[in-house]
Every structure is written in structure tokens, then in C-alpha cells.
Protein backbone atom coordinates (compact mmCIF):
# COMPACT_ATOMS: atom_id res chain seq x y z
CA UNK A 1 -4.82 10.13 -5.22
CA UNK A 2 -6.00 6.94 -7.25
CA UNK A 3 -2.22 5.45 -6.80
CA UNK A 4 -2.69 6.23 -2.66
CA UNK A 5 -5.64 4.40 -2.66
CA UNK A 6 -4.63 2.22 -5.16
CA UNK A 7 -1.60 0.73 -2.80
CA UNK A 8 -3.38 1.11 0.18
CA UNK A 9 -5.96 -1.87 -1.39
CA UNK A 10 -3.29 -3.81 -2.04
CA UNK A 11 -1.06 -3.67 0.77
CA UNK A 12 -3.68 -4.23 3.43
CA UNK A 13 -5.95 -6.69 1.61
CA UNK A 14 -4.49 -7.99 -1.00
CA UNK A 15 -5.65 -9.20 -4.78
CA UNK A 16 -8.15 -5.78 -5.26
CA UNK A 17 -6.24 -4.85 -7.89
CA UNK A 18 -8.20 -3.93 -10.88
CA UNK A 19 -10.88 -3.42 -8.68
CA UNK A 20 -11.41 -0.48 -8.07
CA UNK A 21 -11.65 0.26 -11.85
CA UNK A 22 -14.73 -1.86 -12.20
CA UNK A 23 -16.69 0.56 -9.06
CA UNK A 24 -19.90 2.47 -9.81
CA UNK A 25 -20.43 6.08 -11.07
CA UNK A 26 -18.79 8.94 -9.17
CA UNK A 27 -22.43 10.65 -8.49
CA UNK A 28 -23.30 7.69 -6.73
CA UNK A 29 -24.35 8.61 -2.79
CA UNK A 30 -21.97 7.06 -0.13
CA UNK A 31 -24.67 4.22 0.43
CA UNK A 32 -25.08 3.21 -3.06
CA UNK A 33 -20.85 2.95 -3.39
CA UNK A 34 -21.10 0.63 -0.21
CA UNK A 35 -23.84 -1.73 -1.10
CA UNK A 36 -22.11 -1.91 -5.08
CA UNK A 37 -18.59 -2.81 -3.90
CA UNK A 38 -19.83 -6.37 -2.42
CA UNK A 39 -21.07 -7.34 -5.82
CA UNK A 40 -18.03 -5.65 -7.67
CA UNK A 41 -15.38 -7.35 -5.48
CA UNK A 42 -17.13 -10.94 -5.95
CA UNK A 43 -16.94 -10.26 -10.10
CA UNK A 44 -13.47 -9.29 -8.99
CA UNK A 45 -12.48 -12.47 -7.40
CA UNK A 46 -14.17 -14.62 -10.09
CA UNK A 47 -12.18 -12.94 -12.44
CA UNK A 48 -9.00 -13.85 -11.02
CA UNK A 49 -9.58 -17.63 -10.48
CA UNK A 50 -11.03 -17.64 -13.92
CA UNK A 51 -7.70 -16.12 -15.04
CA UNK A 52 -8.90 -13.29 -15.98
CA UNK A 53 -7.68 -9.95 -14.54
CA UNK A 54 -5.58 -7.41 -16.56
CA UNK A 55 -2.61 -7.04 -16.63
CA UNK A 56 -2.25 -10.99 -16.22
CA UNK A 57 0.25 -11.03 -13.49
CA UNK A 58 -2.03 -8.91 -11.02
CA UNK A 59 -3.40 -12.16 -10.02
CA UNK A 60 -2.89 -11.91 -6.24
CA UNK A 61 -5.80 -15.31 -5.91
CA UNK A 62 -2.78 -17.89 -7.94
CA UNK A 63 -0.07 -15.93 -6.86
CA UNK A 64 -0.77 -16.87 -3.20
CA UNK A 65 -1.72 -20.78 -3.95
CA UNK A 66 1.03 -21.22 -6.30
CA UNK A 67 3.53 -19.57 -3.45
CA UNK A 68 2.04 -21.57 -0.94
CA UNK A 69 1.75 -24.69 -2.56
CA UNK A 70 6.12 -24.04 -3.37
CA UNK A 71 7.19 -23.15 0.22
CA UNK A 72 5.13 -26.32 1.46
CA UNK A 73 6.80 -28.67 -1.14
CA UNK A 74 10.60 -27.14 -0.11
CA UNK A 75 8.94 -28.10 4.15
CA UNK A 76 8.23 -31.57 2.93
CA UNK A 77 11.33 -32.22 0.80
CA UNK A 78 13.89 -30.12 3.20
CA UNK A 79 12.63 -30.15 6.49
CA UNK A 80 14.45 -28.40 9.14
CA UNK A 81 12.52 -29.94 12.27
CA UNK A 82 12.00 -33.68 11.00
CA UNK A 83 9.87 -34.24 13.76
CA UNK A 84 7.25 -31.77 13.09
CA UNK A 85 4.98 -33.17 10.78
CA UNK A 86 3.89 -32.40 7.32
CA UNK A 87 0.41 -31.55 7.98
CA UNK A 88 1.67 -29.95 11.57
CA UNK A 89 -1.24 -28.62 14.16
CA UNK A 90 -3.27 -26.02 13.37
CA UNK A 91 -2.09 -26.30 9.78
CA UNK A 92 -5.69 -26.18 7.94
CA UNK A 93 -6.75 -23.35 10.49
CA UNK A 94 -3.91 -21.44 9.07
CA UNK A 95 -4.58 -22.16 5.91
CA UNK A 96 -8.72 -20.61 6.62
CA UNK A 97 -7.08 -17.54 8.21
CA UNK A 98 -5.06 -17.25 4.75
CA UNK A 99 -8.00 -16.84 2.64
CA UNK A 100 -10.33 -15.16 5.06
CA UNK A 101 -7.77 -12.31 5.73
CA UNK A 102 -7.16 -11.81 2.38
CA UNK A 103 -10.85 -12.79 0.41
CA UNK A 104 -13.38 -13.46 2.85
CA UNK A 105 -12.47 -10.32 5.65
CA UNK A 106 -12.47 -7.75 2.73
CA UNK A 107 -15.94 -8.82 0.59
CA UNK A 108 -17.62 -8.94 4.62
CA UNK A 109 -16.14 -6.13 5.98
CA UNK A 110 -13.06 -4.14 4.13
CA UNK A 111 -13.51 -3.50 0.36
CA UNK A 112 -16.46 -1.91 1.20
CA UNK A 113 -14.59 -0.09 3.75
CA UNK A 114 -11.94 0.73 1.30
CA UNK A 115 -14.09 2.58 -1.15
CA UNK A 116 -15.72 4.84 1.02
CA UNK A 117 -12.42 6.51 2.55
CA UNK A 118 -11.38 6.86 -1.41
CA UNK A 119 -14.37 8.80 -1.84
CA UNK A 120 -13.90 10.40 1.57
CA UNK A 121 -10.51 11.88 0.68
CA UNK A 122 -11.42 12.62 -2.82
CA UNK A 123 -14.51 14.91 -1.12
CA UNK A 124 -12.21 16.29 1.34
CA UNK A 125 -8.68 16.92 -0.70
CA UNK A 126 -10.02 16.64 -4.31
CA UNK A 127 -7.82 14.58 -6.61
CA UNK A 128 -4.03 16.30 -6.02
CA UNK A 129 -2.19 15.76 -2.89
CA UNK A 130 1.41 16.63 -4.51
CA UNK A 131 0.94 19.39 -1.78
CA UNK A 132 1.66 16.52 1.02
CA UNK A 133 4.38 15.12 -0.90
CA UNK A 134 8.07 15.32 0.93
CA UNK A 135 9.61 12.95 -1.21
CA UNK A 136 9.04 12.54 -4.92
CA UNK A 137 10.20 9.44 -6.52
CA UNK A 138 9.23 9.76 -10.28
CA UNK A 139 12.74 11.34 -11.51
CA UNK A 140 14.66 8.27 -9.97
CA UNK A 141 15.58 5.04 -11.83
CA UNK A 142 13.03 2.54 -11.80
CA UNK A 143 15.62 0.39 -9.08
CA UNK A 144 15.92 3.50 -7.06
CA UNK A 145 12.17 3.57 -6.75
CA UNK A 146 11.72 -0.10 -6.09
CA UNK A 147 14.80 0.27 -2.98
CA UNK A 148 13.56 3.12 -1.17
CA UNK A 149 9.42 2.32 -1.28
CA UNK A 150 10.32 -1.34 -0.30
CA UNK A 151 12.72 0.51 2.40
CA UNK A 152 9.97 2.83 3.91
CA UNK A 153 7.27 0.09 3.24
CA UNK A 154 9.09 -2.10 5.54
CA UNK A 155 9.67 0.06 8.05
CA UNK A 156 6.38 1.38 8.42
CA UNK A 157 5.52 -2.32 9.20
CA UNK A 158 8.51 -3.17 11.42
CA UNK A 159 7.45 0.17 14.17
CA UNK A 160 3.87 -0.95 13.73
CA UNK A 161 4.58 -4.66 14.73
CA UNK A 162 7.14 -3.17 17.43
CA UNK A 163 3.45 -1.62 18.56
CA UNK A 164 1.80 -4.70 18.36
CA UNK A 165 4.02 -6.07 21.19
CA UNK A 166 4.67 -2.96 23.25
CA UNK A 167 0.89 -2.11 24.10
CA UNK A 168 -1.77 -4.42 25.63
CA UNK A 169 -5.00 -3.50 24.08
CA UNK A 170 -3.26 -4.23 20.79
CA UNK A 171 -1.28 -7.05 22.26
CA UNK A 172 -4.49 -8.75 22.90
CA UNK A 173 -5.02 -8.90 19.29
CA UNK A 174 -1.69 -9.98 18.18
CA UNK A 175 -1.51 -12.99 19.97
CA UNK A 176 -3.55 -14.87 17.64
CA UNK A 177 -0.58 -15.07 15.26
CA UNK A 178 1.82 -15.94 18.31
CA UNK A 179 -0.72 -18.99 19.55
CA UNK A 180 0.89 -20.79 16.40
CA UNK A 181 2.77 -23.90 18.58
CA UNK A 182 4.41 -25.50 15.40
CA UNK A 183 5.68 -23.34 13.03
CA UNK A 184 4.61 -23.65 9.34
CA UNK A 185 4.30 -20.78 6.12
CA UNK A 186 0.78 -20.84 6.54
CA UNK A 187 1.32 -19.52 10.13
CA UNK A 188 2.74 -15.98 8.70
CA UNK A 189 -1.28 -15.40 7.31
CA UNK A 190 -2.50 -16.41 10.80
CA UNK A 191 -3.41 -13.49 12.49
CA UNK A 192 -6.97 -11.17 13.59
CA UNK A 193 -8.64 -9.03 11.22
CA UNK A 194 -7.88 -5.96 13.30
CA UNK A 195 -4.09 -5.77 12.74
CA UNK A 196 -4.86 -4.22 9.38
CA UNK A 197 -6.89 -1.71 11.06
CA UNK A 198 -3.59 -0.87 13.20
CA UNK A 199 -1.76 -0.92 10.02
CA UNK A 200 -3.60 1.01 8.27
CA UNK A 201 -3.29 4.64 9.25
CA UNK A 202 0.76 4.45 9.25
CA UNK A 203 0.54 3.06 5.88
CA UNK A 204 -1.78 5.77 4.98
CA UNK A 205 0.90 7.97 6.55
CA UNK A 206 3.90 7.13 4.29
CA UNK A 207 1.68 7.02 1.18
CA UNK A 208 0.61 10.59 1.56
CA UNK A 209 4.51 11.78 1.84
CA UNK A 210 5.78 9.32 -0.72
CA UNK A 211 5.25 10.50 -4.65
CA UNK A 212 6.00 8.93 -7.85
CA UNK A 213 6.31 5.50 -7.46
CA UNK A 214 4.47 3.02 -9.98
CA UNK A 215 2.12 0.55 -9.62
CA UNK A 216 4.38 -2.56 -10.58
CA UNK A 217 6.56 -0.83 -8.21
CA UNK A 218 4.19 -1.10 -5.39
CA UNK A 219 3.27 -4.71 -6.71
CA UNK A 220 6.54 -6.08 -6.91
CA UNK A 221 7.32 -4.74 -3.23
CA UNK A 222 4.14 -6.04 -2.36
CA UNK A 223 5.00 -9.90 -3.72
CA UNK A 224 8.08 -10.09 -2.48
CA UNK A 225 6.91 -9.35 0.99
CA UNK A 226 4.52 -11.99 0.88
CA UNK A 227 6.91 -14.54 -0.16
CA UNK A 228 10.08 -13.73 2.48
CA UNK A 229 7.02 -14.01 4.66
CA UNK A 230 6.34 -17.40 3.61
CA UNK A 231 9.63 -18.71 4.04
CA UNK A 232 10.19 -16.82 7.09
CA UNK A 233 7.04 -18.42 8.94
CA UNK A 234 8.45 -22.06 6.45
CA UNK A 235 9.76 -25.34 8.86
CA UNK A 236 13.25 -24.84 6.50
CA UNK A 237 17.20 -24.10 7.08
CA UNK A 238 17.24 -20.88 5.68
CA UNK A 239 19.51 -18.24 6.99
CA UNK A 240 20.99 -16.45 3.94
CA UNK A 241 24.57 -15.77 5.15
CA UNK A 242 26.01 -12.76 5.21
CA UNK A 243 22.84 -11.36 4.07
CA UNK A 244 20.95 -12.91 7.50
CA UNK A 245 21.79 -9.08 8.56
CA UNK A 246 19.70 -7.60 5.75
CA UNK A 247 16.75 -10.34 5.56
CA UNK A 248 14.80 -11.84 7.86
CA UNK A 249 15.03 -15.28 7.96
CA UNK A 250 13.63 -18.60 9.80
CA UNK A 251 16.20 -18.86 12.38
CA UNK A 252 15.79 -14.92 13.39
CA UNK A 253 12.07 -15.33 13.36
CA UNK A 254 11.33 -18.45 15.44
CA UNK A 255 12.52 -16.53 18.41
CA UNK A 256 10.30 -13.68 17.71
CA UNK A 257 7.24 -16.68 18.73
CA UNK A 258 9.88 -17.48 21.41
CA UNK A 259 7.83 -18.80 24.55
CA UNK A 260 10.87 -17.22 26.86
CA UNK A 261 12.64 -14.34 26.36
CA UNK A 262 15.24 -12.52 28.53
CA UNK A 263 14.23 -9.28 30.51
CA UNK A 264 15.71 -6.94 27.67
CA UNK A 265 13.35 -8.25 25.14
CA UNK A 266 9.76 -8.72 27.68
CA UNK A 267 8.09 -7.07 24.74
CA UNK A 268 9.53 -9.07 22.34
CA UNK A 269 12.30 -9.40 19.62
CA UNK A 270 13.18 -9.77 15.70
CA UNK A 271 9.96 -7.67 14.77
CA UNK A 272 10.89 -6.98 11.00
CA UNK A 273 8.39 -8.19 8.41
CA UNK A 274 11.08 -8.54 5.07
CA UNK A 275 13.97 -6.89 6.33
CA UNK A 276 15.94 -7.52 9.74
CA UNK A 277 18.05 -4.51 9.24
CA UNK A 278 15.94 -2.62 12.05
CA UNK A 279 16.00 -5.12 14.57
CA UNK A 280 19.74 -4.73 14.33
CA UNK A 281 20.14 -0.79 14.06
CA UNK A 282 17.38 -0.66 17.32
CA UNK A 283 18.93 -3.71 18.76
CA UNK A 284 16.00 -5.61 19.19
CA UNK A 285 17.57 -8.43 17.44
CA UNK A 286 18.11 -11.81 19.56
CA UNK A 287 19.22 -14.95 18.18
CA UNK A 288 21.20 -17.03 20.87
CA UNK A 289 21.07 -20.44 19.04
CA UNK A 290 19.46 -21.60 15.94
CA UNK A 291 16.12 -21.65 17.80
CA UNK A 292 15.27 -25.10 15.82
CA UNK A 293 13.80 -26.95 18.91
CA UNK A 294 12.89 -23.92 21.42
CA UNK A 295 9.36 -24.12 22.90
CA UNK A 296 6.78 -21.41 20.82
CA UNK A 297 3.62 -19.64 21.97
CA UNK A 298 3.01 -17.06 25.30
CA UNK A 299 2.29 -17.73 29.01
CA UNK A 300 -0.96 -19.35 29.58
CA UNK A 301 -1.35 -19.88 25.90
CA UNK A 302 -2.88 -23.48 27.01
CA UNK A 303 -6.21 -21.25 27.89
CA UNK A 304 -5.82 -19.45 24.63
CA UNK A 305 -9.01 -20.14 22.32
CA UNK A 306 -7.91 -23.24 19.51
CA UNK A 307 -11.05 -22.37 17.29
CA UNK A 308 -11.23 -19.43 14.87
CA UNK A 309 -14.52 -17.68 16.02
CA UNK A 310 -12.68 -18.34 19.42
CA UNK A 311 -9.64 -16.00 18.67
CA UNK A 312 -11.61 -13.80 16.36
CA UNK A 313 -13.41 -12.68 19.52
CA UNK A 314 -10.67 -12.92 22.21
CA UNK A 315 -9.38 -9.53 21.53
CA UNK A 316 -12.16 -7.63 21.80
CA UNK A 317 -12.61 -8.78 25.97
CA UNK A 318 -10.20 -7.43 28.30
CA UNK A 319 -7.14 -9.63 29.51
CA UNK A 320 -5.75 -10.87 32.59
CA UNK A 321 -2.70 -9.08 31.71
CA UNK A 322 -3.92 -5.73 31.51
């Protein structure tokens, strides 16, 4: 149960880890666990820009400014649109929606959020879901492990984002990350607080049939997405080969913020997160040029709000194109 919960903090929010640990007795009432999370996340926080979290490389707060601060320095020194400039539009609105998705969003809304379903499932299931488990990966090597979580990880994400697209009322949401008109690595963390709540129950899916895996398992899965996402999102020639079939890459996902796409793909195209293996096996892969110059956004995405309380509201009112 703990390592369910445990990932799902993690993979939706990011840089919790440890926290949970810290929490407040379990005879506290549902009320008391939400009101003590908001000052137990903030110690959490301060104890990862202080350096201080344990094990020392589950330090999600440096891991993303170090990674960030990289991927911008390889856009600057190896540009792939030389036109586009190094501090490109929207760049420091991208960079707020990186830390508010991932710090700000969970000590207002999710950590908090977070704690009480842990409690909620402990109440309802107890501690021991083996029962649920169809797929146990603790007798496999440690590589084994790391393949086939990253593999149904992945996958999870690539039918969710396939949803994202396909449906309107979530559509509506989505489109803040596709009103990004130059792209940039910040633009991968640009999106609205309510994907994760899309995310989260087919997360919460595979986690409950998935046992065995390890917690630097689920963190090294978990850093590696973030950085393919990075470069995926970077203004860089990157298109890894051969291996452009296995991993996503910038050429394959500028098309996916494609302003025009052909009648085959009028929900979209290119929708996996790390891996572009299920584009290809579902052909809804499309790459018919390098895509370096090719006009980004959605129709009538002049009218689209530019401010962040603008698109953090937009989704919530119904659309013209419903």
C-alpha cells in the first residue's frame, strides 16, 4: 500500500518524496491529516532546497533546476531554430507553470489531497492489496523491473494524453500546453492543474495491478521521464537515429503542437510522453518533414487567454467547439 501511494506522490506531483514519512499520527481524524499536511509539505520543501532530504538524491526541487538550467544551456549553445530567441515568448510563464504544477498546485490544493485518499484506501482495503496484484515484479532482475514499469508507466500516459485530444471537455483543458507558439523545455511543464486529475485514476489503475517494484525503481523511471520531456519540448536537433522509433524526440513532437494536421490525425498525432513506440504500433505517428519552421498552436488560439489566471480558468467554461 505505502509503495502505491508512495509512486502515486511522485508521479503526479513530483518532489513529495520523504514526505509522507514526516505526516501526523495514524489516529488522527481525516480533518486533522488535512490541515497537518500544508505545514508538513512546506518543512518538506525547505528541506530539499536546504539540501536536506534523505536519501540525498530524492531531491526532486535541484533535480528540476539543475535539468532545466542544462537543456537551456544545450538551446543557447545548439540552437535548432536560430531565429527563435533565447528568452522566446511566454518563456518566464512557462517557467511559473513549472514550479506551480509541481510546488505551488500541491501545498494549495494536492498534497493535502494526496493524504487523505492514502488514508481512504488504508480504511477501506487495510494495508495488503497483493490480492489486486496481476503482475508481480519482485523475483525479476532489477533491469527487468526498471523495463517493464517504465513500459506500462508510459503507456498509461500515452492512452491518457490520446484522451486528452480525443474528448472536448478534457480538450478544453489541454490546450493550455498546446497555446505554447515558440517551442522551448520549459513548455513541456506548461499545462492546467487538472490534467493530473485525468491522470490520476489510470495511474492509480496500473499501480494496483503492478507488484514488486522498488522505490529507486519508480524514481529512476520517474527522472528520466522528466528529462526526455525536457529535451523533447528543447529548441535542439535531436532525433536519435535509429532509436527515433523507440524515443520521442523534438522533431516527432513539434508536430504533435502542429497548427495543421491532415484529416487522419483531426485529433491529433505523436501523443507519447518518453517513448514513441505507440504512436507507431497505433499509427498515430506523423512526421512529414523535420517540422523545424511549421506554424504551432490551435485554431483561434489568437483569442486564447496569454495570462496564467486566464488559462487556469478557461477550462472550466464551455467552448465554442463543443
Amino acid at each position: 500500500m505505502k509503495k502505491l501511494i508512495f509512486f502515486f506522490s511522485i508521479s503526479l506531483f513530483g518532489g513529495i518524496q520523504g514526505y509522507s514519512q514526516t505526516g501526523t499520527p495514524e489516529t488522527a481524524t481525516y480533518s486533522e491529516l488535512f490541515f497537518s499536511t500544508f505545514g508538513d509539505y512546506a518543512r518538506h520543501i525547505w528541506n530539499e532546497i536546504t539540501f536536506n532530504t534523505v536519501p540525498w538524491y530524492q531531491n526532486y526541487f535541484w533535480l528540476l533546476v539543475v535539468l532545466s538550467l542544462v537543456v537551456w544551456g544545450l538551446e543557447v549553445a545548439f540552437p535548432w531554430r536560430k531565429n527563435q530567441a533565447r528568452i522566446r515568448k511566454d518563456f518566464w510563464l512557462d517557467a511559473f507553470y513549472m514550479f506551480f504544477n509541481f510546488y505551488l498546485f500541491k501545498l494549495i490544493i494536492f498534497t493535502a489531497f494526496s493524504k487523505i485518499t492514502e488514508r481512504g484506501f488504508q480504511d477501506l482495503f487495510g494495508e495488503n492489496l497483493s490480492s489486486l496484484v496481476l503482475i508481480d515484479f519482485s523475483t525479476l532482475h532489477p533491469v527487468a523491473q526498471f523495463i517493464l514499469f517504465f513500459l506500462a508507466i508510459d503507456f498509461i500516459q500515452w492512452f491518457t494524453h490520446f484522451l486528452l485530444h480525443r474528448f472536448n471537455f478534457l480538450w478544453r483543458f489541454h490546450k493550455v500546453h498546446h497555446s505554447v507558439l515558440e517551442m522551448g523545455f520549459a513548455a513541456h511543464l506548461r499545462y492546467h492543474w487538472m490534467e493530473n486529475v485525468f491522470y490520476t485514476p489510470m495511474k492509480y489503475l496500473a499501480l494496483l495491478l503492478i507488484g514488486g517494484f522498488n522505490y529507486d525503481t519508480a524514481f529512476l523511471v520517474y527522472y528520466i521521464s522528466i528529462a526526455i520531456g525536457h529535451l523533447n519540448h528543447a529548441n535542439i536537433n535531436l532525433s536519435y537515429g535509429p532509436f527515433k522509433y523507440l524515443l520521442n524526440n523534438p522533431k516527432m513532437h513539434i508536430w504533435h503542437h502542429a497548427y495543421s494536421l491532415p484529416e487522419k490525425h483531426k485529433f491529433g498525432a505523436n501523443f507519447g510522453i518518453s517513448l514513441s513506440i505507440w504512436d507507431y504500433l497505433f499509427r498515430t505517428n506523423y512526421i512529414p518533414s523535420d517540422g523545424r519552421d511549421i506554424r504551432l498552436g490551435f485554431e483561434n488560439d489568437d483569442k486564447f487567454p496569454k495570462t496564467f489566471w486566464g488559462q487556469l480558468v478557461y477550462g472550466f467554461k464551455k467552448g465554442k467547439d463543443e
